[in-house]
C-alpha atoms as a PDB file:
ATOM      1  CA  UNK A   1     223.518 134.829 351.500  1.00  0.00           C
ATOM      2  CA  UNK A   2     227.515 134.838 352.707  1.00  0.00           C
ATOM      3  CA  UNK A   3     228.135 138.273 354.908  1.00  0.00           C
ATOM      4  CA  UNK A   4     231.004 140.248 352.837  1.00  0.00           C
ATOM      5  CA  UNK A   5     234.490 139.517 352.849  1.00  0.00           C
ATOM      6  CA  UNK A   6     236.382 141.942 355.580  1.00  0.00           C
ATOM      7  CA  UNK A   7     238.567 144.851 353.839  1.00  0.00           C
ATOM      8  CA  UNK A   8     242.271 144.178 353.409  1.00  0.00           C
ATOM      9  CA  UNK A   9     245.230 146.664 352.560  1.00  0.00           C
ATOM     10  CA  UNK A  10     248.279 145.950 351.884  1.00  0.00           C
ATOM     11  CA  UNK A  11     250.893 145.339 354.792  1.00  0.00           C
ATOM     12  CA  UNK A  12     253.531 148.066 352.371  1.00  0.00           C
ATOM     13  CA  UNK A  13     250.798 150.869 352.944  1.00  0.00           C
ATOM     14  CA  UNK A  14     250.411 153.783 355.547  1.00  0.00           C
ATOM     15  CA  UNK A  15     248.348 156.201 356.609  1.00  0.00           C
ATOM     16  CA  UNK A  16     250.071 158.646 355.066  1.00  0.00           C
ATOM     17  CA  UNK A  17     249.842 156.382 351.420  1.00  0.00           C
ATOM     18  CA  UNK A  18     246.530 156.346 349.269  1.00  0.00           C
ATOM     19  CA  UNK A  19     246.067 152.942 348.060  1.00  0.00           C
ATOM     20  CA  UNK A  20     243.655 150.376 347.610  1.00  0.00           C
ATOM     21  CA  UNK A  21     241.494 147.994 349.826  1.00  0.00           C
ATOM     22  CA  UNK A  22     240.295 144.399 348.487  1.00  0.00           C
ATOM     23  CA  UNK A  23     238.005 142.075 349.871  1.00  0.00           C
ATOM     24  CA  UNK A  24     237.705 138.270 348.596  1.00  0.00           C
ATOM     25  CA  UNK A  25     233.794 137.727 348.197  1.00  0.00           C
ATOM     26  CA  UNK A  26     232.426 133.992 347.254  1.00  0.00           C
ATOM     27  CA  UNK A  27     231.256 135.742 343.818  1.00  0.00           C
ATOM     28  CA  UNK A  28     233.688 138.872 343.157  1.00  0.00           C
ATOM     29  CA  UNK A  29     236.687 140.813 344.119  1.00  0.00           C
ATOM     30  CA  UNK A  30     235.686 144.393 345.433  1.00  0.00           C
ATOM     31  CA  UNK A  31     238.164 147.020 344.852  1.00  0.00           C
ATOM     32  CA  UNK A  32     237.797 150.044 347.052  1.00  0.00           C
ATOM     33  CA  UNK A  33     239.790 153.363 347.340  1.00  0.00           C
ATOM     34  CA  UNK A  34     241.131 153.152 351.453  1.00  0.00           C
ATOM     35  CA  UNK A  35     241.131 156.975 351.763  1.00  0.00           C
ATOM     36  CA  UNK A  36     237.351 157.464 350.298  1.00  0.00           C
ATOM     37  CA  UNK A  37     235.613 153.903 350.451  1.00  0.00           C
ATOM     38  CA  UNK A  38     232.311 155.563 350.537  1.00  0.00           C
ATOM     39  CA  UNK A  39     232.304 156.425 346.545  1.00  0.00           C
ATOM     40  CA  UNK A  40     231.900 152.802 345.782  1.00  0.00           C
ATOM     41  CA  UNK A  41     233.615 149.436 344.727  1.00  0.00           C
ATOM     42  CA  UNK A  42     234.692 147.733 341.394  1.00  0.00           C
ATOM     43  CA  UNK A  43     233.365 144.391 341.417  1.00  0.00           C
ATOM     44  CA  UNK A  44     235.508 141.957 338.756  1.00  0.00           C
ATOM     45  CA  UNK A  45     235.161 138.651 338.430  1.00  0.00           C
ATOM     46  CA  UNK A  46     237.800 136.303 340.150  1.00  0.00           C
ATOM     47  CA  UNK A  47     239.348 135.472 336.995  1.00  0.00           C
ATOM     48  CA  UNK A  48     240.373 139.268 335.690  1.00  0.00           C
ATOM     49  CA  UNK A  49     241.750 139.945 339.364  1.00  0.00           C
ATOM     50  CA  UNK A  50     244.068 137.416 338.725  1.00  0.00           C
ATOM     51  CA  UNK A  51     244.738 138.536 335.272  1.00  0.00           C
ATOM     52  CA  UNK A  52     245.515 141.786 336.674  1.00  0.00           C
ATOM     53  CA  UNK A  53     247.753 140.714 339.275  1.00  0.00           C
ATOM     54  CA  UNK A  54     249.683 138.531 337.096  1.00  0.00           C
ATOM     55  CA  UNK A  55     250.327 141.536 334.866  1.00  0.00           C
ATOM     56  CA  UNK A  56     251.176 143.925 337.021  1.00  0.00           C
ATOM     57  CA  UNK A  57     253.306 141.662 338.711  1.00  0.00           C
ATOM     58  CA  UNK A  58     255.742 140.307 335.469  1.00  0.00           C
ATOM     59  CA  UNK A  59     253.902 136.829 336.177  1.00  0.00           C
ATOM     60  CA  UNK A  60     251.641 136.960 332.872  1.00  0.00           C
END
């Protein structure tokens, strides 16, 4: 088994900003909440994380 992807946030977030952390697994996408990561992650397949970034960002 792979250890887990590290944690990224975005490079336009603070400290002061509540947004989200991703990590890029072999199998999934894991979607966290960077000011309470202990309440869990949203695991999507690879292919609805990039439907939702291509729709959120005008690219669909």
């Amino acid at each position: 088994m792979n250890p887990p992807a590290p944690w990224r946030k975005s490079s336009h977030s603070s400290k002061e900003v509540e947004c989200v952390e991703v990590a890029l697994d072999k199998d999934c996408v894991r979607v966290r909440d960077s000011k309470n990561p202990g309440i869990g992650t949203l695991n999507l397949p690879h292919n609805t994380w990039s439907a939702f970034l291509s729709q959120v960002s005008g690219r669909e």
